[in-house]
C-alpha atoms as a PDB file:
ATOM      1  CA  UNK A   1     223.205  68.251  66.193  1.00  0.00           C
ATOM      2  CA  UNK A   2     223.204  72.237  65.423  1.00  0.00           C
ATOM      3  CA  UNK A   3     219.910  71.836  64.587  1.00  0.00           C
ATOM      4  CA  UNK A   4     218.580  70.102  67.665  1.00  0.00           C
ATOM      5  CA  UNK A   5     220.034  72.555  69.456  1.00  0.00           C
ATOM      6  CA  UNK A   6     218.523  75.234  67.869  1.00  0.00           C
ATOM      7  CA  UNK A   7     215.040  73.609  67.975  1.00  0.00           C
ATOM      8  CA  UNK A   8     215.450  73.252  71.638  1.00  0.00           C
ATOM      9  CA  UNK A   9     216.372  76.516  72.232  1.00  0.00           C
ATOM     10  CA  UNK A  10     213.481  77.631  70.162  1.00  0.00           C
ATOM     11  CA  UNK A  11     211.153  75.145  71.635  1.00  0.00           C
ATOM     12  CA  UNK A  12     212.259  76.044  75.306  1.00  0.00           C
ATOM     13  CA  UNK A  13     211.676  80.581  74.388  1.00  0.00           C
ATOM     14  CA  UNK A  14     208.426  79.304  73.561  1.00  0.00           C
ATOM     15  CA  UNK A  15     207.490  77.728  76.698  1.00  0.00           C
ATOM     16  CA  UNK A  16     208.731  80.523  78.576  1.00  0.00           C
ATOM     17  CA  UNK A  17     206.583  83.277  76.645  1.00  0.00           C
ATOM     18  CA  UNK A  18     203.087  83.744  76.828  1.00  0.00           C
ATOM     19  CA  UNK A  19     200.071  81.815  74.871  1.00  0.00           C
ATOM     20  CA  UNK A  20     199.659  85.530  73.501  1.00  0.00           C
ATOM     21  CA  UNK A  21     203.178  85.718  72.373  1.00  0.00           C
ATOM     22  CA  UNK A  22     203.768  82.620  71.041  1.00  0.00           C
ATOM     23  CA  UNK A  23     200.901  82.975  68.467  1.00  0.00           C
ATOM     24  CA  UNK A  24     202.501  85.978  67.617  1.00  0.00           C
ATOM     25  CA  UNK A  25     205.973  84.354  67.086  1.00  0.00           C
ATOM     26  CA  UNK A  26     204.625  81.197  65.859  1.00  0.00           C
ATOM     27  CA  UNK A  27     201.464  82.357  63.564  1.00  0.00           C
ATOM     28  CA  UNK A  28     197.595  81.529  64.028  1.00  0.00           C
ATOM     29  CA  UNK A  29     196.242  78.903  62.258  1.00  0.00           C
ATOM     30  CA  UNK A  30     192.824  80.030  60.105  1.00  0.00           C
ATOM     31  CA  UNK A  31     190.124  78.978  62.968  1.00  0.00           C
ATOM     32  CA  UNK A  32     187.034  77.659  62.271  1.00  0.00           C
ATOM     33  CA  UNK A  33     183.957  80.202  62.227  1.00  0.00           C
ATOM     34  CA  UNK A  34     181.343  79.008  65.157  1.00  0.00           C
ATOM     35  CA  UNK A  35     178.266  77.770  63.830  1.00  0.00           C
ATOM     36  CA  UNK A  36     175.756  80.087  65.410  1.00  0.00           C
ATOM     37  CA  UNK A  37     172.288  78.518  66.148  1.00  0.00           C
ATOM     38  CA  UNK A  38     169.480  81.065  66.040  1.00  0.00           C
ATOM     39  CA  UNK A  39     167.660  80.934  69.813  1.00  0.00           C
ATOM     40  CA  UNK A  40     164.073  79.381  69.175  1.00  0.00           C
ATOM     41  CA  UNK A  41     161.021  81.237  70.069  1.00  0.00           C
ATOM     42  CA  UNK A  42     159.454  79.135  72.538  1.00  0.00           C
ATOM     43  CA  UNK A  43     155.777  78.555  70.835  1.00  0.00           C
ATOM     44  CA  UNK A  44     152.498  79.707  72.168  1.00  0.00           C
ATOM     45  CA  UNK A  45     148.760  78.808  70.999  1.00  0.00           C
ATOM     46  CA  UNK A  46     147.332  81.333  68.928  1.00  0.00           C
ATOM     47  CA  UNK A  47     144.554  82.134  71.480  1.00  0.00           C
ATOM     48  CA  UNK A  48     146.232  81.675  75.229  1.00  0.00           C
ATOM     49  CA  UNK A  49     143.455  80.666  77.572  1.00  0.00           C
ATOM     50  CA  UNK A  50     143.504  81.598  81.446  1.00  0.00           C
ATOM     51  CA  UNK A  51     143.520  78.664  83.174  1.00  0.00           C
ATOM     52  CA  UNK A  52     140.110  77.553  84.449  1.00  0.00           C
ATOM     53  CA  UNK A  53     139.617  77.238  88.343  1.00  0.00           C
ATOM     54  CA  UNK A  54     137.863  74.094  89.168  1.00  0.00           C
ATOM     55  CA  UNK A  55     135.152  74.432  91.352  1.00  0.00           C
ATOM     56  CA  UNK A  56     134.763  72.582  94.529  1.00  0.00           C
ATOM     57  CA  UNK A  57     132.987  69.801  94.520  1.00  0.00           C
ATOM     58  CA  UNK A  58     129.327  70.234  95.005  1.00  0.00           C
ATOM     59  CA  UNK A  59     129.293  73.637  94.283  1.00  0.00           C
ATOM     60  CA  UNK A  60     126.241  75.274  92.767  1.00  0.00           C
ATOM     61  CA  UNK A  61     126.178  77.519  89.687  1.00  0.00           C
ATOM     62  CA  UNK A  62     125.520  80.220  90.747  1.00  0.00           C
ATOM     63  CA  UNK A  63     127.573  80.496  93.980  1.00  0.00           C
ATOM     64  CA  UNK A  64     124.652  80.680  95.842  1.00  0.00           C
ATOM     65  CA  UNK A  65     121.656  79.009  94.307  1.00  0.00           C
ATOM     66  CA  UNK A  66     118.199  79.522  95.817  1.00  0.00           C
ATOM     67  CA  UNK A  67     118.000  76.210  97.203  1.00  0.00           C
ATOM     68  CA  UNK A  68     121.122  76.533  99.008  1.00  0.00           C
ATOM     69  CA  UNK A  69     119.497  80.073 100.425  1.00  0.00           C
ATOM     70  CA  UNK A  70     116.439  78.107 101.277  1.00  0.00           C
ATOM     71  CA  UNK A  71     117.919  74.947 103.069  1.00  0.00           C
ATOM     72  CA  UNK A  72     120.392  77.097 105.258  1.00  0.00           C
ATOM     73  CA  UNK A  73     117.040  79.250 106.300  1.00  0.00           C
ATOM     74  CA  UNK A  74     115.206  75.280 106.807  1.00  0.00           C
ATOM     75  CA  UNK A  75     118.058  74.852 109.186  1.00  0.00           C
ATOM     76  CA  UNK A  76     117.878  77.852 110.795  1.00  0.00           C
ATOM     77  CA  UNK A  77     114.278  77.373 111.553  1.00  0.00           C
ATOM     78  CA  UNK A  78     114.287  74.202 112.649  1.00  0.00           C
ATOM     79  CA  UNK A  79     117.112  75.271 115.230  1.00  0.00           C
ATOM     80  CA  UNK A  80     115.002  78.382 116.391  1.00  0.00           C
ATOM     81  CA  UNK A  81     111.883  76.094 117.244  1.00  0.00           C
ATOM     82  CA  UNK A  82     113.840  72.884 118.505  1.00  0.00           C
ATOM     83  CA  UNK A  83     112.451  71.201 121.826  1.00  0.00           C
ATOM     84  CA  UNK A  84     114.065  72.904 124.855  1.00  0.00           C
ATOM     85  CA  UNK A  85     111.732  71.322 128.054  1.00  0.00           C
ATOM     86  CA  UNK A  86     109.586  67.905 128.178  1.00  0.00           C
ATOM     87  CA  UNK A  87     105.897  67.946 126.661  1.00  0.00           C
ATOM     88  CA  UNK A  88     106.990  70.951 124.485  1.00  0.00           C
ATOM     89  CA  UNK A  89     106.914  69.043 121.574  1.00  0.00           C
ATOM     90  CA  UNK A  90     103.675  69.789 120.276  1.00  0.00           C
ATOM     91  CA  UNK A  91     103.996  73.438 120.611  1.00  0.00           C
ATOM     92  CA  UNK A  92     107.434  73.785 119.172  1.00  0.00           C
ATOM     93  CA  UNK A  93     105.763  71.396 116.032  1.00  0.00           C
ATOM     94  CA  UNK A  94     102.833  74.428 115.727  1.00  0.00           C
ATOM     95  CA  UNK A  95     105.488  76.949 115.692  1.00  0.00           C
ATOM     96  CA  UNK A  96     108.055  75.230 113.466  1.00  0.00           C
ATOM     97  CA  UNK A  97     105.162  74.616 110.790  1.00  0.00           C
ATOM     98  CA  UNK A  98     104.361  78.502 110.997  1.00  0.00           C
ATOM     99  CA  UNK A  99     107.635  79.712 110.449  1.00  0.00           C
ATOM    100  CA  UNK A 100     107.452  77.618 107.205  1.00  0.00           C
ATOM    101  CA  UNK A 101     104.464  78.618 106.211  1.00  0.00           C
ATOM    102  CA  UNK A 102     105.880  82.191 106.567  1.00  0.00           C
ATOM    103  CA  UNK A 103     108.766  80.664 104.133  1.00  0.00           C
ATOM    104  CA  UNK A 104     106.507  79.479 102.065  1.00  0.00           C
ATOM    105  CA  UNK A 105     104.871  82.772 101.846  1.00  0.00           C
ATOM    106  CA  UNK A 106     107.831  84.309 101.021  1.00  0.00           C
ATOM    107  CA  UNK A 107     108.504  81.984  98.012  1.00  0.00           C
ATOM    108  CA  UNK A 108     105.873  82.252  96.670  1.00  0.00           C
ATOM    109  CA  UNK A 109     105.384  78.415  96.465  1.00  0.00           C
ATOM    110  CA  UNK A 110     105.171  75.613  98.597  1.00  0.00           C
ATOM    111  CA  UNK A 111     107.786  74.095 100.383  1.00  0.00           C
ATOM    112  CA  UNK A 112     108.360  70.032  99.118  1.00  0.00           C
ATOM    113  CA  UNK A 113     108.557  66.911 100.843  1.00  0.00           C
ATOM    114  CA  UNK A 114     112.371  66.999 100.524  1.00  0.00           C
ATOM    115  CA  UNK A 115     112.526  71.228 101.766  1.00  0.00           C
ATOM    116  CA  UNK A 116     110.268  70.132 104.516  1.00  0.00           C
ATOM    117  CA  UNK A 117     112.146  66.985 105.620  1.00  0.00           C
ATOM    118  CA  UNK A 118     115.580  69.546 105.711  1.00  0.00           C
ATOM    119  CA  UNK A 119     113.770  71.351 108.926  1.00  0.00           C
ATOM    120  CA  UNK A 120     111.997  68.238 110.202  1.00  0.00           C
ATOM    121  CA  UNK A 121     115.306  66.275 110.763  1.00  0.00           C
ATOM    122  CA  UNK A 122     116.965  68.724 112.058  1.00  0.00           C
ATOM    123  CA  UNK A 123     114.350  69.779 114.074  1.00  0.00           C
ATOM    124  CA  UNK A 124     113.852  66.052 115.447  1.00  0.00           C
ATOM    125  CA  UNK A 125     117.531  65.299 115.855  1.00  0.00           C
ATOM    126  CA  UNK A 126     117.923  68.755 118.130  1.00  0.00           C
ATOM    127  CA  UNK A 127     114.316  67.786 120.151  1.00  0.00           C
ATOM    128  CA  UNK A 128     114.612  64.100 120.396  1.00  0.00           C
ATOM    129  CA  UNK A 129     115.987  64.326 124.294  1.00  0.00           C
ATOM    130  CA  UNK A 130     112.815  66.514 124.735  1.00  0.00           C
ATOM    131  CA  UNK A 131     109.919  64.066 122.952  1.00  0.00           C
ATOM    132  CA  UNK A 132     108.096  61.626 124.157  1.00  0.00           C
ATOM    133  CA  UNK A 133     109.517  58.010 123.385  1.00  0.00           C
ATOM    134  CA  UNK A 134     105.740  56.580 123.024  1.00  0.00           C
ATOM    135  CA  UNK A 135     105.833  58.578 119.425  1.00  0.00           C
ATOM    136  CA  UNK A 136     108.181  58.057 116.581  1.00  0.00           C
ATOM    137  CA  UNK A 137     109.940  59.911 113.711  1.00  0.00           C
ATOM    138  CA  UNK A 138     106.849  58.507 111.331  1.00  0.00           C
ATOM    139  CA  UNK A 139     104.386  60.386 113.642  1.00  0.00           C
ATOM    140  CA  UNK A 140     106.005  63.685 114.501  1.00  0.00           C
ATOM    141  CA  UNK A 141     107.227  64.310 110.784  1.00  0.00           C
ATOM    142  CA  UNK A 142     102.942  63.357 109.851  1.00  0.00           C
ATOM    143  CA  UNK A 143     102.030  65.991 112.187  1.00  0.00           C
ATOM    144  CA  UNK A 144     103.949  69.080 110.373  1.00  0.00           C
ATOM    145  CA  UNK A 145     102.837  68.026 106.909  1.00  0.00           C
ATOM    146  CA  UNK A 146      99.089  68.382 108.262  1.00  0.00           C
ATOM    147  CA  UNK A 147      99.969  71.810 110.288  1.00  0.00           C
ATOM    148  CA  UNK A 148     101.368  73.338 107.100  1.00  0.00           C
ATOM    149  CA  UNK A 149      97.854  73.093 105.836  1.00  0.00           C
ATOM    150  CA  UNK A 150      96.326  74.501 109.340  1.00  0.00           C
ATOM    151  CA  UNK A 151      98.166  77.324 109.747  1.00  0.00           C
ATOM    152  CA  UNK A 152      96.318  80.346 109.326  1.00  0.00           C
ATOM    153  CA  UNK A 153      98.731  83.118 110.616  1.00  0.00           C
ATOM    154  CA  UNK A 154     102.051  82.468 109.842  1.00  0.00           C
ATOM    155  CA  UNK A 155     104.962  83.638 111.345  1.00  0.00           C
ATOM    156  CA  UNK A 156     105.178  87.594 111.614  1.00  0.00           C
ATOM    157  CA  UNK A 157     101.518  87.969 109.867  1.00  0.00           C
ATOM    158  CA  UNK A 158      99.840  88.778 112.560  1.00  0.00           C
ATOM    159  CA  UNK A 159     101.827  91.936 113.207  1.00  0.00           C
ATOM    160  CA  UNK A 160     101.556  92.717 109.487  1.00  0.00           C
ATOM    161  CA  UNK A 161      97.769  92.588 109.693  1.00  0.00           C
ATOM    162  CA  UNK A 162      97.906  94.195 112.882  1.00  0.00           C
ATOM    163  CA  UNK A 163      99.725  97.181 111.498  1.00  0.00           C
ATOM    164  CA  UNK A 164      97.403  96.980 108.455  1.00  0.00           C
ATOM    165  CA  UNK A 165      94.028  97.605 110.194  1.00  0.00           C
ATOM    166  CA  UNK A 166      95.841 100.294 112.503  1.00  0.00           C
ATOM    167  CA  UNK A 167      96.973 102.319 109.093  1.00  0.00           C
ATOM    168  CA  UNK A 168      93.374 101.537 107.606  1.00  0.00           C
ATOM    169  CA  UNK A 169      91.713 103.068 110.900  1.00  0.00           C
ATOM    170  CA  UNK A 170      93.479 106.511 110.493  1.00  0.00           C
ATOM    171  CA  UNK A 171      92.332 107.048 107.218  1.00  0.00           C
ATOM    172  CA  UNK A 172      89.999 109.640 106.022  1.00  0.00           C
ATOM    173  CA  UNK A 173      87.035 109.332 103.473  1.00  0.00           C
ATOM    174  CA  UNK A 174      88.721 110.742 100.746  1.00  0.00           C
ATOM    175  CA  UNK A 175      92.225 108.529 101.441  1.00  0.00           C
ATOM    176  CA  UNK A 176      90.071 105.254 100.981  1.00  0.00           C
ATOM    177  CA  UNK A 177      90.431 103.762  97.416  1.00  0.00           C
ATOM    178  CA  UNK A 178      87.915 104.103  94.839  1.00  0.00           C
ATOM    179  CA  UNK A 179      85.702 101.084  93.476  1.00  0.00           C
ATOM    180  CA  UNK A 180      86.265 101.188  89.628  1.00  0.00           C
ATOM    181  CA  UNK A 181      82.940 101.746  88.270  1.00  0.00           C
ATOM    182  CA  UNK A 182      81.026 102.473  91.728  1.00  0.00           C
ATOM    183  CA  UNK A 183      81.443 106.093  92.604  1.00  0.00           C
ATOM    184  CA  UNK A 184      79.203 105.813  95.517  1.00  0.00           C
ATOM    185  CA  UNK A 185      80.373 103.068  97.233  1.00  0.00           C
ATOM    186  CA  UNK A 186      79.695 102.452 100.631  1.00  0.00           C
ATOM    187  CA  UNK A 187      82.497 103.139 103.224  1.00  0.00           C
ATOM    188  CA  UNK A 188      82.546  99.237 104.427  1.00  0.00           C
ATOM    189  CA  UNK A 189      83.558  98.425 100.595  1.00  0.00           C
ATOM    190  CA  UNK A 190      85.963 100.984 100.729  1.00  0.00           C
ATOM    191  CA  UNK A 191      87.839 100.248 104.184  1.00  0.00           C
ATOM    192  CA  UNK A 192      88.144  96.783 103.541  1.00  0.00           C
ATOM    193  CA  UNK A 193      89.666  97.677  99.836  1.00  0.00           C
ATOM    194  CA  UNK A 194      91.800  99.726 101.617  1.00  0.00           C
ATOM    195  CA  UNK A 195      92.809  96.904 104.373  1.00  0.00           C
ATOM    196  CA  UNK A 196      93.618  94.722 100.861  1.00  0.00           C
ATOM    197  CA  UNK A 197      96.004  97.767  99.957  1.00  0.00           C
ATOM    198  CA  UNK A 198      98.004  97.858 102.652  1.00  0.00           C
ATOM    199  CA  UNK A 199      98.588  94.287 102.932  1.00  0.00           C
ATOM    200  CA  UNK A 200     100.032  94.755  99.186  1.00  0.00           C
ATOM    201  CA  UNK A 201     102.120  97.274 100.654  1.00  0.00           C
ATOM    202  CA  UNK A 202     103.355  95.069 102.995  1.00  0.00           C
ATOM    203  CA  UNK A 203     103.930  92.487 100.650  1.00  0.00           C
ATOM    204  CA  UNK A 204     105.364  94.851  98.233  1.00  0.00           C
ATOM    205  CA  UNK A 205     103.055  93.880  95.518  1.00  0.00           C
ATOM    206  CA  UNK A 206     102.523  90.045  95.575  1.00  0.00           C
ATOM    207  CA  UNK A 207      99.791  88.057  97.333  1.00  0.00           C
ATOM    208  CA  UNK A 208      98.884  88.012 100.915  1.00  0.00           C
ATOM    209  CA  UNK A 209      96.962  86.408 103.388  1.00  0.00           C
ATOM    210  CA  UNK A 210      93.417  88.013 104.852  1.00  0.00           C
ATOM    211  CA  UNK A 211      90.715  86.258 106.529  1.00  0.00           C
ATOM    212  CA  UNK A 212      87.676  87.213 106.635  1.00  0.00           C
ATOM    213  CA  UNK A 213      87.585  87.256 110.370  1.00  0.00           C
ATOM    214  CA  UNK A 214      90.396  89.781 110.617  1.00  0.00           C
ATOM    215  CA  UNK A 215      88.676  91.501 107.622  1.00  0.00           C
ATOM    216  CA  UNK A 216      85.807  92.293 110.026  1.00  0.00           C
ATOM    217  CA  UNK A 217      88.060  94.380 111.493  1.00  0.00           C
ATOM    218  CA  UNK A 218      88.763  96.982 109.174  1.00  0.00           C
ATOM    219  CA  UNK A 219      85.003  98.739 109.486  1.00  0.00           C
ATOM    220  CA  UNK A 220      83.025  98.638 112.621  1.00  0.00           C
ATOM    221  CA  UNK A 221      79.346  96.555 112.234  1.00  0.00           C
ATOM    222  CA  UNK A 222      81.045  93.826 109.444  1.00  0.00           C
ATOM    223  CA  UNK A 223      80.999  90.052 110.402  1.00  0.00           C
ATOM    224  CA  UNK A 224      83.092  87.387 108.635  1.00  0.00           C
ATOM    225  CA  UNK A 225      80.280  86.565 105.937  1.00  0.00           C
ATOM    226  CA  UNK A 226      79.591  90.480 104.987  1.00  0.00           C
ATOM    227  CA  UNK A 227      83.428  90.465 104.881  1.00  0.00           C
ATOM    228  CA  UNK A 228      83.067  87.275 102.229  1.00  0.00           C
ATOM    229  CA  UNK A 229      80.488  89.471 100.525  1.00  0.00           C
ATOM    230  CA  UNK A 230      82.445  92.014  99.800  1.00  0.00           C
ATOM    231  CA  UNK A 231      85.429  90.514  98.650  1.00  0.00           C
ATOM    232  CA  UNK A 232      83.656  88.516  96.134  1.00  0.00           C
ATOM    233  CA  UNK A 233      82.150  91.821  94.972  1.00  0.00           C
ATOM    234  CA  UNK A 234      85.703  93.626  94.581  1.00  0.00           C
ATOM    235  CA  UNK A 235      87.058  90.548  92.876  1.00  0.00           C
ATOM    236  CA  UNK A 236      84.688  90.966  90.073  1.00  0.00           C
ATOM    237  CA  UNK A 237      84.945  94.783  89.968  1.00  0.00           C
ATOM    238  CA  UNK A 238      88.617  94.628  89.503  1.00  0.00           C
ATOM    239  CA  UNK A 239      89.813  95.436  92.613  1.00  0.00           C
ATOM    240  CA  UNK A 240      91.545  92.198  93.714  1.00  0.00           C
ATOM    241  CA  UNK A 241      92.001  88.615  92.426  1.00  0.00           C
ATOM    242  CA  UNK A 242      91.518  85.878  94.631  1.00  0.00           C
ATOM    243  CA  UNK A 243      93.950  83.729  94.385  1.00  0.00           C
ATOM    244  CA  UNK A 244      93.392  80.648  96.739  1.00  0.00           C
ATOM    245  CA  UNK A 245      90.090  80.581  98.479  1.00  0.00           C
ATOM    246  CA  UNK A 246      90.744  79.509 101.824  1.00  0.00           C
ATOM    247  CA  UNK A 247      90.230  76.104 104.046  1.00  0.00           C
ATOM    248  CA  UNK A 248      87.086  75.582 105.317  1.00  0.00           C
ATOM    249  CA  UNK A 249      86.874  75.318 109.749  1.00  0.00           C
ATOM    250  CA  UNK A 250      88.611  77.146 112.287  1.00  0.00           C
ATOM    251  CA  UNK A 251      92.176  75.853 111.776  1.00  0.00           C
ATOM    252  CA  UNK A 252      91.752  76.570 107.789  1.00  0.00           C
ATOM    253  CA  UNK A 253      94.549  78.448 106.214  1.00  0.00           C
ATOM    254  CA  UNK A 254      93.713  81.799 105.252  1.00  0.00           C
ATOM    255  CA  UNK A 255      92.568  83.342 101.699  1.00  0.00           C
ATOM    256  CA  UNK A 256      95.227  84.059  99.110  1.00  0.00           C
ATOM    257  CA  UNK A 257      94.913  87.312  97.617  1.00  0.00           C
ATOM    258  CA  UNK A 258      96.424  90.060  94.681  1.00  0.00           C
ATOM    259  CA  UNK A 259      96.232  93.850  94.752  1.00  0.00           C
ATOM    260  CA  UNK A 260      94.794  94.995  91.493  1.00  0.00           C
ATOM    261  CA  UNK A 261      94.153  99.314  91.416  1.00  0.00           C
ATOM    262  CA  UNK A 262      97.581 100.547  90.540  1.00  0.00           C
ATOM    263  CA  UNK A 263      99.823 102.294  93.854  1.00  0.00           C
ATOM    264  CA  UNK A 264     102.200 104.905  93.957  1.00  0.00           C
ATOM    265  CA  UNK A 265     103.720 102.894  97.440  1.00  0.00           C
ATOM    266  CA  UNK A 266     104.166  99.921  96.060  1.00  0.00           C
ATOM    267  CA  UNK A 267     105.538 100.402  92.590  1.00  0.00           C
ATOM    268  CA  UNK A 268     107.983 102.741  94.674  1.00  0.00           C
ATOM    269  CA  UNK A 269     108.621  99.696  96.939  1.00  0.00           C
ATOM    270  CA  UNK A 270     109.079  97.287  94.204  1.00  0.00           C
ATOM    271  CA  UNK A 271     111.886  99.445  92.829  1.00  0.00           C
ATOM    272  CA  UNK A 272     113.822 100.013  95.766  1.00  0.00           C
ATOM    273  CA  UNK A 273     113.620  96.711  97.918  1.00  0.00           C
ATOM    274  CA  UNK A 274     113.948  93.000  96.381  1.00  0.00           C
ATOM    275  CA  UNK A 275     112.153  90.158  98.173  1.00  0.00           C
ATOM    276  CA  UNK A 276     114.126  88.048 100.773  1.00  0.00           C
ATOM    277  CA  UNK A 277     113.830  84.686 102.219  1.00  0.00           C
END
């Protein structure tokens, strides 16, 4: 009974001390060391990639591809020359097919069926309130394709040539370029060689357009067929190349032709300008 006593009283000191104390009074037991788990690297691949972007749909490689370049200029053109009045459509046809000819100039190629039909529809869709009913899509869309081969100035040439003969015209003797084995050539030869430079100029070294009618130009007394003549003769000497020889009859497109004497202006122009549609 002393004893129970005793552990009571024990018991109850215990209870009123604190957790600190009564492992002091009572003794720790030995505790368990903590199993320690070493923290895992989290694992990488050996050669981390950046994570690729995924391109919208569609989307050409490069960003923009030269066909994209060349149907949003299509589209352009065919807004610029769209029907605005009745019995316009004709005209606005002519026009359209010489603003592509001036694309195709620029190219250096010609346009296809599937280039071509990018302006037509648009064209027809934005002049149909403005056409005559009598004709349909079939008929108009025949009508460009045979224009693109009628053209003879395209759009903007006719300035260029313009500006070509007036440069040509100021020119002294001794500014005119020489014929490659002909010392003494005659002054027509030489102006209209010199008409062919500028247009290269113009061009900045690819091939132009020149009729022979607007080749008459260059040198007072010359008619179209002298003008034929004489560019037959500097394509053998080595002073152009003819490149296309032009349509026959008055709505025939216009010789294609190639700069051959070397130029200080236009190798300078090549370097510091880049061709554009």
């Amino acid at each position: 009974m002393g004893k129970n006593n005793s552990l009571d009283a024990n018991t109850g000191s215990l209870a009123e001390t604190s957790p600190q104390d009564q492992r002091s009074q009572v003794g720790e037991l030995p505790r368990t060391p903590e199993v320690r788990v070493a923290p895992t690297t989290p694992e990488w691949p050996e050669n981390p990639k950046c994570p690729v972007k995924p391109e919208p749909p569609g989307s050409p490689v490069p960003p923009v591809s030269e066909g994209h370049k060349v149907k949003k200029v299509l589209t352009m053109l065919a807004e610029c020359n769209a029907c605005q009045a009745r019995c316009t459509g004709k005209k606005a046809l002519w026009q359209l097919a010489r603003h592509l000819c001036a694309a195709e100039k620029k190219l250096r190629r010609e346009l296809g069926l599937a280039e071509i039909l990018v302006a037509y529809d648009e064209w027809y869709q934005l002049s149909q309130p403005f056409l005559d009913p009598a004709k349909v899509y079939d008929t108009d869309l025949a009508a460009l394709i045979a224009a693109l081969r009628k053209v003879r100035v395209p759009t903007g040439e006719g300035e260029t040539i313009e500006k070509a003969l007036k440069a040509v015209s100021k020119l002294s003797t001794a500014q005119l370029p020489m014929i490659p084995g002909y010392d003494n050539a005659p002054e027509n030869w030489r102006r209209v060689a010199a008409l062919h430079r500028e247009l290269s100029r113009s061009c900045r070294g690819n091939t132009y357009f020149l009729s022979c009618r607007h080749g008459a130009l260059a040198y007072s007394g010359l008619n179209y067929q002298a003008v034929s003549n004489i560019n037959h003769a500097l394509d053998r000497l080595g002073v152009i190349k003819l490149v296309r020889v032009g349509d026959q009859g008055p709505n025939g497109k216009a010789s294609q032709f190639r700069y051959l004497l070397a130029d200080a202006d236009t190798r300078l122009n090549e370097d510091e300008q880049e061709v554009e549609i």
